[in-house]
C-alpha atoms as a PDB file:
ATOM      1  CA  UNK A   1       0.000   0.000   0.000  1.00  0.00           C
ATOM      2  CA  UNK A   2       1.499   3.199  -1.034  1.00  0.00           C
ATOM      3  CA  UNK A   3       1.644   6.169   1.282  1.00  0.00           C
ATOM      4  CA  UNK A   4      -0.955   8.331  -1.148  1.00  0.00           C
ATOM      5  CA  UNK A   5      -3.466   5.126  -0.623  1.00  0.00           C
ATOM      6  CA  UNK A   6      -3.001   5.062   3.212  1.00  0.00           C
ATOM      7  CA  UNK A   7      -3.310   8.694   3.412  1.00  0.00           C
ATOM      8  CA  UNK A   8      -6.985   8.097   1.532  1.00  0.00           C
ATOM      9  CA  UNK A   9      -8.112   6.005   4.072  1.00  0.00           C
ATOM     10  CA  UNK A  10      -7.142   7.660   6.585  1.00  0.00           C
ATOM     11  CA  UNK A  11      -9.427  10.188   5.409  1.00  0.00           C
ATOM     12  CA  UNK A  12     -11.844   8.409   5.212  1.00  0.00           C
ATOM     13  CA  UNK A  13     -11.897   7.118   8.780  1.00  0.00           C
ATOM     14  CA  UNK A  14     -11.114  10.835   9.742  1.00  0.00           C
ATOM     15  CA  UNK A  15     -14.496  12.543   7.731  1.00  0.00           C
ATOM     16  CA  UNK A  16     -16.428   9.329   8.685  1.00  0.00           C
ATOM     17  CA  UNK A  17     -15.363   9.991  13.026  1.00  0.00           C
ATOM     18  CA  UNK A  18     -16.387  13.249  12.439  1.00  0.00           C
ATOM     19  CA  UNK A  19     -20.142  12.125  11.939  1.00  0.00           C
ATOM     20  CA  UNK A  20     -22.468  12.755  14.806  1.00  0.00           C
ATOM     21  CA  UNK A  21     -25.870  12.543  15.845  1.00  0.00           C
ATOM     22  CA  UNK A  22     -27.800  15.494  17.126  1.00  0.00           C
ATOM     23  CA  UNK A  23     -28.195  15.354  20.675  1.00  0.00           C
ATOM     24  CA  UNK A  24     -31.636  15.531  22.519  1.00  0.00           C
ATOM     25  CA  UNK A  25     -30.655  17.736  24.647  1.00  0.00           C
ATOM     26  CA  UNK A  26     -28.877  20.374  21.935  1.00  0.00           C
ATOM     27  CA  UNK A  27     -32.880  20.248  20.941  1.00  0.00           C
ATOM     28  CA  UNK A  28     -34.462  23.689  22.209  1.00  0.00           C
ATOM     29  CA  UNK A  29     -37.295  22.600  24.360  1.00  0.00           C
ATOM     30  CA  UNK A  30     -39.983  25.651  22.776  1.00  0.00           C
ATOM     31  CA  UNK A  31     -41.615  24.810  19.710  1.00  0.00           C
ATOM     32  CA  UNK A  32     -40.293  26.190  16.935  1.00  0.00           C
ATOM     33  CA  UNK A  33     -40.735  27.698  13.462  1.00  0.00           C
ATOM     34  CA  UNK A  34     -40.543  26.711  10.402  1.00  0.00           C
ATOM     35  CA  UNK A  35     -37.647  28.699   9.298  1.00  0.00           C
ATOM     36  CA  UNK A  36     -35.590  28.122  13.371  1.00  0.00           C
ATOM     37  CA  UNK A  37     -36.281  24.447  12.517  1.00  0.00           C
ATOM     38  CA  UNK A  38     -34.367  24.607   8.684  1.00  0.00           C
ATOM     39  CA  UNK A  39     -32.114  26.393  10.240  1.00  0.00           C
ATOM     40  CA  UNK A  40     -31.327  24.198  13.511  1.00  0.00           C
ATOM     41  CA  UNK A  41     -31.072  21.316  11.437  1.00  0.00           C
ATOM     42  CA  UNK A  42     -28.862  22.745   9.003  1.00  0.00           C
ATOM     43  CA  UNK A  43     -26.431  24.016  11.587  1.00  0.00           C
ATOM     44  CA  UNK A  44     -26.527  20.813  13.309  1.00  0.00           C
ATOM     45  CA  UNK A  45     -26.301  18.080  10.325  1.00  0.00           C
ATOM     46  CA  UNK A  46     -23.383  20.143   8.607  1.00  0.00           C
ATOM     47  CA  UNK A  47     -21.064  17.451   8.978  1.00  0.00           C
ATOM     48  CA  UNK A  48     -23.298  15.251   6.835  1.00  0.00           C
ATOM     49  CA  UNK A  49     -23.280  17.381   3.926  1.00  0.00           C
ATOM     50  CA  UNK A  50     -21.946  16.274   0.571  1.00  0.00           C
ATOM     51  CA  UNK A  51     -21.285  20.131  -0.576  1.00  0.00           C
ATOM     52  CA  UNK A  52     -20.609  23.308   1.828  1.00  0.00           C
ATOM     53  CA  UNK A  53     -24.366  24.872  -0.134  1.00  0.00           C
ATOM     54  CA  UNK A  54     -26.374  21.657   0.360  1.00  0.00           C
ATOM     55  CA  UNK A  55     -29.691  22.053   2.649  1.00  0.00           C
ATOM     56  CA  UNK A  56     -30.060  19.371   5.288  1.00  0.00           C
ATOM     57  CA  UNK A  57     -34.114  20.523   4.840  1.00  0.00           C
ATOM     58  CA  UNK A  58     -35.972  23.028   3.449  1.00  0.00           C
ATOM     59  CA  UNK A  59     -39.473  24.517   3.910  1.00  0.00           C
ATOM     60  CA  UNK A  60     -40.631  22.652   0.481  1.00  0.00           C
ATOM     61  CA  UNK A  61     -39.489  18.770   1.978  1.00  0.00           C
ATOM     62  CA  UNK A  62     -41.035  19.848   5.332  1.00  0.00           C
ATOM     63  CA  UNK A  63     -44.264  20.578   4.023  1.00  0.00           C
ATOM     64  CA  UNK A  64     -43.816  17.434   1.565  1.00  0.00           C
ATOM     65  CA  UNK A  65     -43.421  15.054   4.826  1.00  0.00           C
ATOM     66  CA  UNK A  66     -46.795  17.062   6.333  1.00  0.00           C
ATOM     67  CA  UNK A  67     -48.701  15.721   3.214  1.00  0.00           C
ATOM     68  CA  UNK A  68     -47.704  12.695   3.176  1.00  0.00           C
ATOM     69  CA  UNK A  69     -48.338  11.687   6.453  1.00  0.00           C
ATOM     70  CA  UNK A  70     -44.636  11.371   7.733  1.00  0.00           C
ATOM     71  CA  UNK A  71     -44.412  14.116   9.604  1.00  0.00           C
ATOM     72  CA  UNK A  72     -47.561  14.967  12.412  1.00  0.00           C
ATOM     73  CA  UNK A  73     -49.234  18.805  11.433  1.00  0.00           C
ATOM     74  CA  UNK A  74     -47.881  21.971  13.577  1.00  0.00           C
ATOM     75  CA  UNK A  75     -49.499  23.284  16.227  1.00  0.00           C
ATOM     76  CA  UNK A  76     -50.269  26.919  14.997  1.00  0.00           C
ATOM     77  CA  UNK A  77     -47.169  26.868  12.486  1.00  0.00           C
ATOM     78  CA  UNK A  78     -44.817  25.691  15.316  1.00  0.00           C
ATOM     79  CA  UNK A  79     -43.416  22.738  15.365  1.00  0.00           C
ATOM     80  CA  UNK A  80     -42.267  20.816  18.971  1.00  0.00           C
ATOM     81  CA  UNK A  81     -39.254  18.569  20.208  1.00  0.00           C
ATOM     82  CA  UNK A  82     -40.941  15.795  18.804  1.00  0.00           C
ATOM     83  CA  UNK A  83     -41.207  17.238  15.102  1.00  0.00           C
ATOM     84  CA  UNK A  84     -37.430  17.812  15.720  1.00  0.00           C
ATOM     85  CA  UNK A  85     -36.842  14.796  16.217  1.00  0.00           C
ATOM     86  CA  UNK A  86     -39.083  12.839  13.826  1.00  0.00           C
ATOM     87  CA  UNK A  87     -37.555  15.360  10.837  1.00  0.00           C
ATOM     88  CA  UNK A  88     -34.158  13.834  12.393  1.00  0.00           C
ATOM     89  CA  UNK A  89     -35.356   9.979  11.208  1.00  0.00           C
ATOM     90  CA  UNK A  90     -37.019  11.462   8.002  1.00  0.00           C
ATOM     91  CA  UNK A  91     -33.444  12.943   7.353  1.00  0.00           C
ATOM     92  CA  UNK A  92     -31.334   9.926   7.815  1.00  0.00           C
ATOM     93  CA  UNK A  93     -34.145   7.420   5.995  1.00  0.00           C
ATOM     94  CA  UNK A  94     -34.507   9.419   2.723  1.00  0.00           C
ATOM     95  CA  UNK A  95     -31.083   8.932   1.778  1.00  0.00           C
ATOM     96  CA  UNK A  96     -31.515   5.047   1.253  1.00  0.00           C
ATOM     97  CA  UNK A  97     -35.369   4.878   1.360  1.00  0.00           C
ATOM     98  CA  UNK A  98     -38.543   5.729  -0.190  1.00  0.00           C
ATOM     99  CA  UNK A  99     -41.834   7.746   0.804  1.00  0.00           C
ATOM    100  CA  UNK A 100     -43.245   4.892   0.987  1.00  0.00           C
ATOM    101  CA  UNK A 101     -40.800   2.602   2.661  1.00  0.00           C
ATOM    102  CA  UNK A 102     -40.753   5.587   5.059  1.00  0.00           C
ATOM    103  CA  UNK A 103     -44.057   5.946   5.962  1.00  0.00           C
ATOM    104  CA  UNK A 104     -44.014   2.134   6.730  1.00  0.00           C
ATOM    105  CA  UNK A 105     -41.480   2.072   9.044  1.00  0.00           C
ATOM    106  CA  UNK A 106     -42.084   5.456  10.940  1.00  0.00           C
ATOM    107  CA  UNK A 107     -46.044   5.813  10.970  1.00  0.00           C
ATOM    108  CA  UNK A 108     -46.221   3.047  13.408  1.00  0.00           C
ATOM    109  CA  UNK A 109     -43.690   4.807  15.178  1.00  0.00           C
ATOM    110  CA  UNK A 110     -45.389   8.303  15.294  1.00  0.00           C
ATOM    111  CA  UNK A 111     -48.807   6.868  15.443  1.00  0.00           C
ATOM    112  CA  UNK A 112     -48.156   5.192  19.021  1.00  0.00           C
ATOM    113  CA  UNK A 113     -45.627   7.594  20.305  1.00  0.00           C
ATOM    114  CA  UNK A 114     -45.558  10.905  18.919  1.00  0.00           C
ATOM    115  CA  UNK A 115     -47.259  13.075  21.726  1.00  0.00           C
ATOM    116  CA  UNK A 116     -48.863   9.971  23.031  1.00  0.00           C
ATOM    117  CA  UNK A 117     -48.149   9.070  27.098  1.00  0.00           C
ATOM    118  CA  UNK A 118     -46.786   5.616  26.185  1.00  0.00           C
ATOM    119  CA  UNK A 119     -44.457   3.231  28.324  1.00  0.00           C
ATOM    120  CA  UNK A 120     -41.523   5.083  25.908  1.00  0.00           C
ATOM    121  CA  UNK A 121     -41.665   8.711  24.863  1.00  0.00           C
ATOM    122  CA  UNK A 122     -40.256   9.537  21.648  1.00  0.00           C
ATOM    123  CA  UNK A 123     -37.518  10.759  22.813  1.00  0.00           C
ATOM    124  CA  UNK A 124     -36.591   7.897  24.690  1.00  0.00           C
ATOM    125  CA  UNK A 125     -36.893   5.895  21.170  1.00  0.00           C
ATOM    126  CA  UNK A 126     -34.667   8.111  19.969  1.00  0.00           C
ATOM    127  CA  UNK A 127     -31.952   8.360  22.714  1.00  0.00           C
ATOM    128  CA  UNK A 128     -31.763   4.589  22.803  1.00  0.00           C
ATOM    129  CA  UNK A 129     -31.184   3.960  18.706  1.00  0.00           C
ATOM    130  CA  UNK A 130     -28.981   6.740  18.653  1.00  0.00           C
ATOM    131  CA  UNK A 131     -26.994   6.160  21.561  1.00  0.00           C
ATOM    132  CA  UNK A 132     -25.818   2.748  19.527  1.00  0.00           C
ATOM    133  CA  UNK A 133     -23.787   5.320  17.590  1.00  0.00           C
ATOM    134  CA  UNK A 134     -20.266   5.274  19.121  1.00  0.00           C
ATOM    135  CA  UNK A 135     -19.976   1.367  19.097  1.00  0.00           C
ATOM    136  CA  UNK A 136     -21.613   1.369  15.604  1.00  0.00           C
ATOM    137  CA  UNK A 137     -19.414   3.928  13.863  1.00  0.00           C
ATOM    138  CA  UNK A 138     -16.232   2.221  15.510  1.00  0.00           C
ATOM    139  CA  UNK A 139     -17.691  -1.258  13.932  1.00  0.00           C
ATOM    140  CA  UNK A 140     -17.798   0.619  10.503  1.00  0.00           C
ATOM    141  CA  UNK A 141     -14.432   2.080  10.530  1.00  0.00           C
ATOM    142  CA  UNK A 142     -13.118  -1.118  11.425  1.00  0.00           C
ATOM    143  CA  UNK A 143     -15.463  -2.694   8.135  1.00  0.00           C
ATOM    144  CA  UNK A 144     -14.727   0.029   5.998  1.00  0.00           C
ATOM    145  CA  UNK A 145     -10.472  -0.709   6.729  1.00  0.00           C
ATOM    146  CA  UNK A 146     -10.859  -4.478   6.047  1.00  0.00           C
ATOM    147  CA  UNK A 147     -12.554  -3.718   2.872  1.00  0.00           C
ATOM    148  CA  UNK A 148     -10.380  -1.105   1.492  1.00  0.00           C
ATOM    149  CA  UNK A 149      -7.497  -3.676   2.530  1.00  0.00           C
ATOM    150  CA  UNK A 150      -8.982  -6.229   0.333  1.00  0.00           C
ATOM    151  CA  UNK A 151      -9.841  -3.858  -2.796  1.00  0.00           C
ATOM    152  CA  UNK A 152      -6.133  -2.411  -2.592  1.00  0.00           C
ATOM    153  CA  UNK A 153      -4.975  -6.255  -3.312  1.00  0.00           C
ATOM    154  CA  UNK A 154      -7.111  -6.338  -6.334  1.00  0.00           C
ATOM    155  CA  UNK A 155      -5.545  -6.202  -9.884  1.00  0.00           C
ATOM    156  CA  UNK A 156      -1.957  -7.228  -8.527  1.00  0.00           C
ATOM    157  CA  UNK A 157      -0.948  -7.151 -12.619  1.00  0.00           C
ATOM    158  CA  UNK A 158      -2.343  -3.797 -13.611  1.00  0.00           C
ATOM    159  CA  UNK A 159       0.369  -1.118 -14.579  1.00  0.00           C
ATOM    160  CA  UNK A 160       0.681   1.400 -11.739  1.00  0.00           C
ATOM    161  CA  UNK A 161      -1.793   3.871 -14.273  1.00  0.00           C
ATOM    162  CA  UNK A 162      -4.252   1.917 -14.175  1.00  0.00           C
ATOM    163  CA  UNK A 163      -4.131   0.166 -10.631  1.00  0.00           C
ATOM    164  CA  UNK A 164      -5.413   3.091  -9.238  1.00  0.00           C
ATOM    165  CA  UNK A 165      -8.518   3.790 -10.845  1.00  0.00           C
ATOM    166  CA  UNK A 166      -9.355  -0.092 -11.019  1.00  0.00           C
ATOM    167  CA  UNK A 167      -8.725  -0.353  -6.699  1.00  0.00           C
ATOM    168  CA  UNK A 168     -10.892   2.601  -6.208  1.00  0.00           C
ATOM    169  CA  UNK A 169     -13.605   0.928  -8.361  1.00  0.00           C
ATOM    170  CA  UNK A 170     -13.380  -2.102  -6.465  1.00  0.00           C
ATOM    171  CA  UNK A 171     -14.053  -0.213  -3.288  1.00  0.00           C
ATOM    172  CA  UNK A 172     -16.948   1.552  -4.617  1.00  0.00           C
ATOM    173  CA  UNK A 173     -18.502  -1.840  -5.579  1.00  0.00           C
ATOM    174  CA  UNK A 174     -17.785  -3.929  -2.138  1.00  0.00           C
ATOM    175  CA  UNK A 175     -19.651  -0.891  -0.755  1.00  0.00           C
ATOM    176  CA  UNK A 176     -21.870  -0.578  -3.161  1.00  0.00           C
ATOM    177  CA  UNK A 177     -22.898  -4.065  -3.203  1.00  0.00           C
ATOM    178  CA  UNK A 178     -22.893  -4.132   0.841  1.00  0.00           C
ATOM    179  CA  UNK A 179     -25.438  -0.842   1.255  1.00  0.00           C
ATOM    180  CA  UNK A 180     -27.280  -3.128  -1.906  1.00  0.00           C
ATOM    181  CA  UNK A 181     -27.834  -6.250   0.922  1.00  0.00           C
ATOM    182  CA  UNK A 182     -28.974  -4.133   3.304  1.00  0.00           C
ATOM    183  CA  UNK A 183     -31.273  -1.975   1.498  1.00  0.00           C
ATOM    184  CA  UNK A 184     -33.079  -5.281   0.239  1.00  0.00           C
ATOM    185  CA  UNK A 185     -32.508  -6.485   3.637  1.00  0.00           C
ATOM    186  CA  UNK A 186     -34.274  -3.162   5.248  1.00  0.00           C
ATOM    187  CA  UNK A 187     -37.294  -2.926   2.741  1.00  0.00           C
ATOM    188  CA  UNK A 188     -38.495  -6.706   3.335  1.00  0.00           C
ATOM    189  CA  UNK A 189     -38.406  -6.056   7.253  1.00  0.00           C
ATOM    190  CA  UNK A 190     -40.777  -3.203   6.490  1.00  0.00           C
ATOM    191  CA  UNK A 191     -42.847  -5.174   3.775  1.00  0.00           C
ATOM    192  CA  UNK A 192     -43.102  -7.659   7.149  1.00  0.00           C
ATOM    193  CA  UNK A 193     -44.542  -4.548   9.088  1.00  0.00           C
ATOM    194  CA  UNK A 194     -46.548  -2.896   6.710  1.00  0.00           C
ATOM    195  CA  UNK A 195     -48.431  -6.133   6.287  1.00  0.00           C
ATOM    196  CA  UNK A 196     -48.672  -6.673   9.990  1.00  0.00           C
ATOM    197  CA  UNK A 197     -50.172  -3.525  10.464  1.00  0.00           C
ATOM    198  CA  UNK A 198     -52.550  -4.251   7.751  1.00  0.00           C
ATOM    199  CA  UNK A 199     -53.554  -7.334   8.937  1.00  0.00           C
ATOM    200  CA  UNK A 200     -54.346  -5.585  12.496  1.00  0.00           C
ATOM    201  CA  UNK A 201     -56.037  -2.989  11.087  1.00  0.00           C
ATOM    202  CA  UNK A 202     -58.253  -5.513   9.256  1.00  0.00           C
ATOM    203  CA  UNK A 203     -58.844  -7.779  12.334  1.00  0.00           C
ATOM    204  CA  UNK A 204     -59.811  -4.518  14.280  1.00  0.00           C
ATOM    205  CA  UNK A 205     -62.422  -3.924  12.039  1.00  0.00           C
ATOM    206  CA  UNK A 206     -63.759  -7.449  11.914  1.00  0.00           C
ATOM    207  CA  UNK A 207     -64.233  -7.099  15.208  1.00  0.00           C
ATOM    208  CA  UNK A 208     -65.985  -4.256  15.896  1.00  0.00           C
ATOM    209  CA  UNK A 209     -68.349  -5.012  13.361  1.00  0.00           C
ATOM    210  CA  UNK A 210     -68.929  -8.431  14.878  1.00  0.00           C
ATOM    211  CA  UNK A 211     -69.688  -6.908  18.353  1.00  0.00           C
ATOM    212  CA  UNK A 212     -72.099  -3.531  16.237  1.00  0.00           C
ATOM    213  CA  UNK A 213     -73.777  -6.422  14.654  1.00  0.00           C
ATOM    214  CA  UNK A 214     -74.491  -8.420  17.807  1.00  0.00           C
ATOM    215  CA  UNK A 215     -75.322  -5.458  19.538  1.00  0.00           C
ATOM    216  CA  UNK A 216     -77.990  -4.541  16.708  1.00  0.00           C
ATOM    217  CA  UNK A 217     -79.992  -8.021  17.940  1.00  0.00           C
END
């Protein structure tokens, strides 16, 4: 391994350490605006940004997630801790995931929780998947090493011009190929809720319009 190649990886590792989850409590604890919440988010997420003028979120994807039932309506244009931190999920989710796929895994989510006085607020949902972060990112640097190990072996014959270029690709497509498992792996666990939820939905019904039609006798 040449010095330029371990200098890319440790890069990598370097940009990918620097990743961090927002915190509950850097959350502000009044509701909020629509233009304090783009702009909290953006100021907090920065690190996740491809280019220095992306926008974590903008008014337009806010009002999107409204309409589609991802994200629970304002309370006169404000928008709590718990939009905060159901926006947070939306963010992270839409990178790999659809509307759709979305809505399946997070409405049951937001239905039972979101302002709700459950066994788990969710905030406590949130603190406890998020606070898997440290030990998760360290397993990832440590998966991310092995497998730029094993592309930099690849195409031992290939003239130093062309090693290069053929390496990198190799990387791209072990990680390619390993977000490509879990993605399919991701969207059958929520075809598995999704028609759960249906099914409960359905039995509900069947029910109560057992007992109205007994009642009716």
């Amino acid at each position: 391994m040449n010095p330029d190649t371990k200098q890319f990886l440790s890069d990598i590792l370097t940009e990918l350490s620097k990743i961090d989850y927002v915190k509950p409590e850097d959350i502000p604890s009044i509701d909020l605006y629509m233009d304090q919440i783009t702009t909290f988010m953006d100021s907090q997420l920065a690190s996740s940004k491809r280019h220095e003028d992306d926008k974590i979120l903008t008014k337009t994807m806010i009002n999107n997630y409204a309409k589609n039932n991802l994200l629970p309506p304002p309370e006169k244009k404000k928008y709590t801790k718990e939009h905060v931190l159901t926006l947070i999920f939306i963010y992270y989710f839409k990178n790999i995931l659809s509307i759709s796929d979305i809505q399946g895994i997070l409405n049951p989510i937001t239905d039972k929780y979101f302002g709700k006085d459950e066994n788990y607020s969710l905030e406590d949902i949130y603190k406890e998947v998020f606070g898997l972060e440290n030990t998760e990112t360290r397993n990832i640097m440590k998966d991310l090493a092995k497998k730029f190990n094993t592309a930099m072996s690849t195409f031992a014959d290939a003239d130093d011009d062309e090693a290069d270029l053929l390496r990198t690709f190799s990387f791209i497509c072990m990680l390619s190929y390993d977000v490509y498992i879990k993605k399919n792996l991701i969207e059958k666990m929520i075809d598995h809720i999704t028609e759960k939820t249906a099914n409960d939905t359905k039995n509900m019904k069947d029910t109560k319009s057992t007992k109205d039609a007994k009642n009716k006798k």
